[in-house]
C-alpha atoms as a PDB file:
ATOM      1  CA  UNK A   1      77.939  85.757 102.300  1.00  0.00           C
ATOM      2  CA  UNK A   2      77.429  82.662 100.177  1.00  0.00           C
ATOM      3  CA  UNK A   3      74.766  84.504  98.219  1.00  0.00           C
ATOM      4  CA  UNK A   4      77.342  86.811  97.294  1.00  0.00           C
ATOM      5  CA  UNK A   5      80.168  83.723  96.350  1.00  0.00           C
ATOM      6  CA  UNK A   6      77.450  82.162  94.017  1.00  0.00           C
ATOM      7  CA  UNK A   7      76.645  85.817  92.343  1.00  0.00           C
ATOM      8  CA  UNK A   8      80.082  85.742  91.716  1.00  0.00           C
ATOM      9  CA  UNK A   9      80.676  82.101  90.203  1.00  0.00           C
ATOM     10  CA  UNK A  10      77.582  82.853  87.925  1.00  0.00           C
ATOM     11  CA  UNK A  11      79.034  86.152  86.589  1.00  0.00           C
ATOM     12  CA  UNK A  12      82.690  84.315  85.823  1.00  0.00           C
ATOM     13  CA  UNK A  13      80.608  81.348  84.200  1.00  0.00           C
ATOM     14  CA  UNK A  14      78.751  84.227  81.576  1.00  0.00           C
ATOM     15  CA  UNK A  15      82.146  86.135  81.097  1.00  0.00           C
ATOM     16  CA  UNK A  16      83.441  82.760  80.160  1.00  0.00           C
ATOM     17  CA  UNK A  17      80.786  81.822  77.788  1.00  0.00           C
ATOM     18  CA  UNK A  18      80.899  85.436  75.731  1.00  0.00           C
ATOM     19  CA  UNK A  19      84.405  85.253  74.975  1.00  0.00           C
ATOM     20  CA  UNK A  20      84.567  85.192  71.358  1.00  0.00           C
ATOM     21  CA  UNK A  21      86.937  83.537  69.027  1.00  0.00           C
ATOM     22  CA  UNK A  22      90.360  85.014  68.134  1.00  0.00           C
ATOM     23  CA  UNK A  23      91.013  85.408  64.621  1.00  0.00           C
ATOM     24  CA  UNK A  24      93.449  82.448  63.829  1.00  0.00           C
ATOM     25  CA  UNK A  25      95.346  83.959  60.933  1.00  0.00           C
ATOM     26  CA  UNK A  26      95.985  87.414  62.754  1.00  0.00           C
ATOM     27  CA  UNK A  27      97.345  86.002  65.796  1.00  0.00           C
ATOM     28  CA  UNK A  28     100.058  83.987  63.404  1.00  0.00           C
ATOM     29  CA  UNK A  29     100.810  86.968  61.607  1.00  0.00           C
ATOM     30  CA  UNK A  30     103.077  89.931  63.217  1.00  0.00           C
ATOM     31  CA  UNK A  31     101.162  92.858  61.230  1.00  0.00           C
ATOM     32  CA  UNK A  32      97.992  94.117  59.726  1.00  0.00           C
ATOM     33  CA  UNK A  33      98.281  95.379  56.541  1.00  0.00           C
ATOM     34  CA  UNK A  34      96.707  99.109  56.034  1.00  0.00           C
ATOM     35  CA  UNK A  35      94.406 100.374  53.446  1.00  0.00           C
ATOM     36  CA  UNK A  36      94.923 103.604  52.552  1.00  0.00           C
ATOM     37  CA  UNK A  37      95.194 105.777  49.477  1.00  0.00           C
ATOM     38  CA  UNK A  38      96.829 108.854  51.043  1.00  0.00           C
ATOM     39  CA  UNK A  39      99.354 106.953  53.246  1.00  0.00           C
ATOM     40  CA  UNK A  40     100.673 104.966  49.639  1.00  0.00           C
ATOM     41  CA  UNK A  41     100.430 108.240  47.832  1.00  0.00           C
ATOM     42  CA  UNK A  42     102.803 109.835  50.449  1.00  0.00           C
ATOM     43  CA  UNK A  43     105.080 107.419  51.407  1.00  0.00           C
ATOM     44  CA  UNK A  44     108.220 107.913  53.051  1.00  0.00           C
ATOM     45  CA  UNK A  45     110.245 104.776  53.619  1.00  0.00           C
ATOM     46  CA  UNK A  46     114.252 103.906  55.332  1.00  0.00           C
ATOM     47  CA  UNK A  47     115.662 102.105  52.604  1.00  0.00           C
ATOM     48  CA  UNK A  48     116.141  98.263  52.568  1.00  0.00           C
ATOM     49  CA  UNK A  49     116.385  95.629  50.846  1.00  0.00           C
ATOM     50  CA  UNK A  50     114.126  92.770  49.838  1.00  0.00           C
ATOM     51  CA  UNK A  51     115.562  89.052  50.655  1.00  0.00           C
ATOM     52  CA  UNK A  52     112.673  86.853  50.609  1.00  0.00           C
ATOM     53  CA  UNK A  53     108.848  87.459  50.495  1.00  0.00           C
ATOM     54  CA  UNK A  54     106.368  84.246  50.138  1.00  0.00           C
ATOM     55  CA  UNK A  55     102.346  83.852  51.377  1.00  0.00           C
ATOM     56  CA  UNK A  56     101.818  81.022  53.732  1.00  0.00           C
ATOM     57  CA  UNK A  57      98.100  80.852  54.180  1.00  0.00           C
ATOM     58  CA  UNK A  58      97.153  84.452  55.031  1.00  0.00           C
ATOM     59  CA  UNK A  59     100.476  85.892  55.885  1.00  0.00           C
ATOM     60  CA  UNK A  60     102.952  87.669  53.947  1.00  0.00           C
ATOM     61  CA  UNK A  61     106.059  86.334  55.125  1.00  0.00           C
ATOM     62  CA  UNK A  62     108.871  89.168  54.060  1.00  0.00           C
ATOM     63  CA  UNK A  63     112.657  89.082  54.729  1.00  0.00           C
ATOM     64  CA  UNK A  64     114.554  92.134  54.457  1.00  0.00           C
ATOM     65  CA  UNK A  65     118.031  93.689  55.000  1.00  0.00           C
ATOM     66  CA  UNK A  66     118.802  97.079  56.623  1.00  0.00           C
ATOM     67  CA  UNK A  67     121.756  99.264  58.537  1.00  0.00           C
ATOM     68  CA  UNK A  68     120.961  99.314  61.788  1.00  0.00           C
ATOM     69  CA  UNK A  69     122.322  99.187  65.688  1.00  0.00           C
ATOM     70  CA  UNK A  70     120.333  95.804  65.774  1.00  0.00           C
ATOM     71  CA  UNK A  71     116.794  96.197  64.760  1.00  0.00           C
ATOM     72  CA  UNK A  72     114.701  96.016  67.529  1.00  0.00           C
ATOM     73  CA  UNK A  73     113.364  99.411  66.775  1.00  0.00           C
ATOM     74  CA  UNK A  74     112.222  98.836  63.546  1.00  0.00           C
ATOM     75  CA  UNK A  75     108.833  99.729  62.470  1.00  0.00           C
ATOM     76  CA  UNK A  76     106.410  98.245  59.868  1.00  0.00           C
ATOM     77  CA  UNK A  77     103.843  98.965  57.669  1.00  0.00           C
ATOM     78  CA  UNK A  78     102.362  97.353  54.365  1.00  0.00           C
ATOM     79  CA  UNK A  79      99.551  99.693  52.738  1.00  0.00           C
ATOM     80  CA  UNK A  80      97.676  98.977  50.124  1.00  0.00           C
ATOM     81  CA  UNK A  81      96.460 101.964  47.624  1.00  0.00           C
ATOM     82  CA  UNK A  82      92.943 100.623  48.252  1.00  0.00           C
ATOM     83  CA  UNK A  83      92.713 100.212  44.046  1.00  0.00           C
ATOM     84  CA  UNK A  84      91.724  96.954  42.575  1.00  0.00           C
ATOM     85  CA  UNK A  85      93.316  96.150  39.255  1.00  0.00           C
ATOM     86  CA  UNK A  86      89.750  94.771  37.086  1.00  0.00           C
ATOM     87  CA  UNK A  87      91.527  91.414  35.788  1.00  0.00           C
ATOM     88  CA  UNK A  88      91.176  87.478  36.611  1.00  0.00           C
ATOM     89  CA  UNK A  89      92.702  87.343  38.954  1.00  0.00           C
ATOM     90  CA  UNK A  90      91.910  90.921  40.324  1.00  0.00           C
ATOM     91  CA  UNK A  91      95.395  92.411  41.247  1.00  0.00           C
ATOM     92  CA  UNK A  92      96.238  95.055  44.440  1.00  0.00           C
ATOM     93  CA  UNK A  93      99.615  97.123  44.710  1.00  0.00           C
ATOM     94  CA  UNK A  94     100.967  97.571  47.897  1.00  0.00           C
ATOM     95  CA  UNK A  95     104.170  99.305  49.288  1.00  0.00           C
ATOM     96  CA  UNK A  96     106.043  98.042  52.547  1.00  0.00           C
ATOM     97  CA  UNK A  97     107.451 100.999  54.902  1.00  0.00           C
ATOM     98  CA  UNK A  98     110.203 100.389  57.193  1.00  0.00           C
ATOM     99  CA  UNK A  99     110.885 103.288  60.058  1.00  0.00           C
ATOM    100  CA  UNK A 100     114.751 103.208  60.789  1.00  0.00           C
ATOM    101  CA  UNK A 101     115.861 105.504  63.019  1.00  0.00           C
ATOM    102  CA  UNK A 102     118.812 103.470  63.937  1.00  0.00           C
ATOM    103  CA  UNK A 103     122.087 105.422  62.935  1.00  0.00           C
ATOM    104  CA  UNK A 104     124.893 102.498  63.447  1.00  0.00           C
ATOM    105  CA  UNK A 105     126.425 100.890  60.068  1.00  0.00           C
ATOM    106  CA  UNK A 106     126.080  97.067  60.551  1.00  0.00           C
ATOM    107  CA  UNK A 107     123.680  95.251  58.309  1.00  0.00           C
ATOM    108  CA  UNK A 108     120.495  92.637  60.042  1.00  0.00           C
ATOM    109  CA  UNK A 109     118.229  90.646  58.853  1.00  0.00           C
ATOM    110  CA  UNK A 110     114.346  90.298  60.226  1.00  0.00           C
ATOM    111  CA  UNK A 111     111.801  88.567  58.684  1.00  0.00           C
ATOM    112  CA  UNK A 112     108.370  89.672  59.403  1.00  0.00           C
ATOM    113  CA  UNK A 113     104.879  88.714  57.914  1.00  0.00           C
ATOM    114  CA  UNK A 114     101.647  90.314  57.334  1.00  0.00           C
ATOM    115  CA  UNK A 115      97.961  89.173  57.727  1.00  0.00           C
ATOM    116  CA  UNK A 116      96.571  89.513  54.079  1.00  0.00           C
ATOM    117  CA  UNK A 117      92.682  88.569  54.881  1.00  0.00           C
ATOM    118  CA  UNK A 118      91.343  92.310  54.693  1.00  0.00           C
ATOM    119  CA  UNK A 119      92.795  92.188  51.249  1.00  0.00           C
ATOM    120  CA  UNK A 120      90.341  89.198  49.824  1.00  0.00           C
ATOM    121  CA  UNK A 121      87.688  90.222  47.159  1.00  0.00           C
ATOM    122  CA  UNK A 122      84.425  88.861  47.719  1.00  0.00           C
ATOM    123  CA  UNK A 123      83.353  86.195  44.864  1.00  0.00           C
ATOM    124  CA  UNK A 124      87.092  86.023  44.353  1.00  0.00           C
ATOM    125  CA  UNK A 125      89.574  83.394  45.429  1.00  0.00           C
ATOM    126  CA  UNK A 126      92.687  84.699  44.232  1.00  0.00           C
ATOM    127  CA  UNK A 127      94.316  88.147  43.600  1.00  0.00           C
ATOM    128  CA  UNK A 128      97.673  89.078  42.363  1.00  0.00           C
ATOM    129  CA  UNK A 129      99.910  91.139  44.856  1.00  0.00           C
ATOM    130  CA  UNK A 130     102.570  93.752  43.608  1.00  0.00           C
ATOM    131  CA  UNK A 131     104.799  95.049  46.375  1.00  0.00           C
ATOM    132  CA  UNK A 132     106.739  97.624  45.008  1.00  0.00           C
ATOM    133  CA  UNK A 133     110.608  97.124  45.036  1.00  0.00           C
ATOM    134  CA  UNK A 134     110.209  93.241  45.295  1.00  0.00           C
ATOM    135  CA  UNK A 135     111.054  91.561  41.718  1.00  0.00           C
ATOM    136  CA  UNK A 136     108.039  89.217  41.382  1.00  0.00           C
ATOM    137  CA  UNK A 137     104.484  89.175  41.200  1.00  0.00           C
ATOM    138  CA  UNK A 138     102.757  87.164  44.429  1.00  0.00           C
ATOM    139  CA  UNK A 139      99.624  85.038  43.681  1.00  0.00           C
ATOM    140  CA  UNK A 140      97.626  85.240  47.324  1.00  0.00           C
ATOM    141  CA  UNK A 141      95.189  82.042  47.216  1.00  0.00           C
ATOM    142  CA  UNK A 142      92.184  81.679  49.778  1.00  0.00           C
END
């Protein structure tokens, strides 16, 4: 019996030790953004509208306005056409999709952000971010 108690304290003690790391910057962010050429070539998004949209380390922090019931149900996705714009800095283009199928009339507000760091360039430290519909230019620094 204690053979078998110490067997077990040993195996907790290595499943302890393996546990890796989280990724910081994902677990502040509330999305992943996608890279896919297809996906931004056939986009289909709910319409909204852009409030606010700023990078705070490697999130994408976007607020945006829609008709909804309330937006719970609201889905999200930023893809990225997977092209890099040859420039200093490089630049990427990106579209953000939102899935409404709420059918009410009222107007909300969510903001949501994105985890940027599978958009870095290696040997680069900087790249320029268009987001389609949104009025400015976004400089994304790491």
């Amino acid at each position: 019996m204690s053979f078998a108690i110490v067997i077990m304290f040993c195996s907790m003690n290595i499943l302890c030790e393996d546990v890796d790391e989280p990724n910081i910057s994902s677990d502040l962010c509330d999305y992943r953004v996608v890279i896919n050429e297809n996906l931004y070539e056939n986009f289909e998004s709910s319409s909204f509208e852009f409030i606010n949209a700023e990078i705070t380390d490697d999130c994408l922090n976007v607020e945006l306005g829609a008709s909804g019931c309330d937006g719970n149900t609201w889905v999200f996705n930023l893809v990225d056409s997977g092209a890099i714009a040859e420039s200093s800095p490089e630049q990427r283009y990106l579209k953000l999709q939102l899935i409404n199928d709420e059918l009410c009339l009222a107007y909300f507000e969510r903001t949501i952000s994105f985890d940027l760091a599978s958009l870095q360039i290696n040997g680069s430290n900087e790249i320029i971010l268009h987001i389609e519909g949104f009025e400015s230019s976004l400089n994304y620094k790491y």
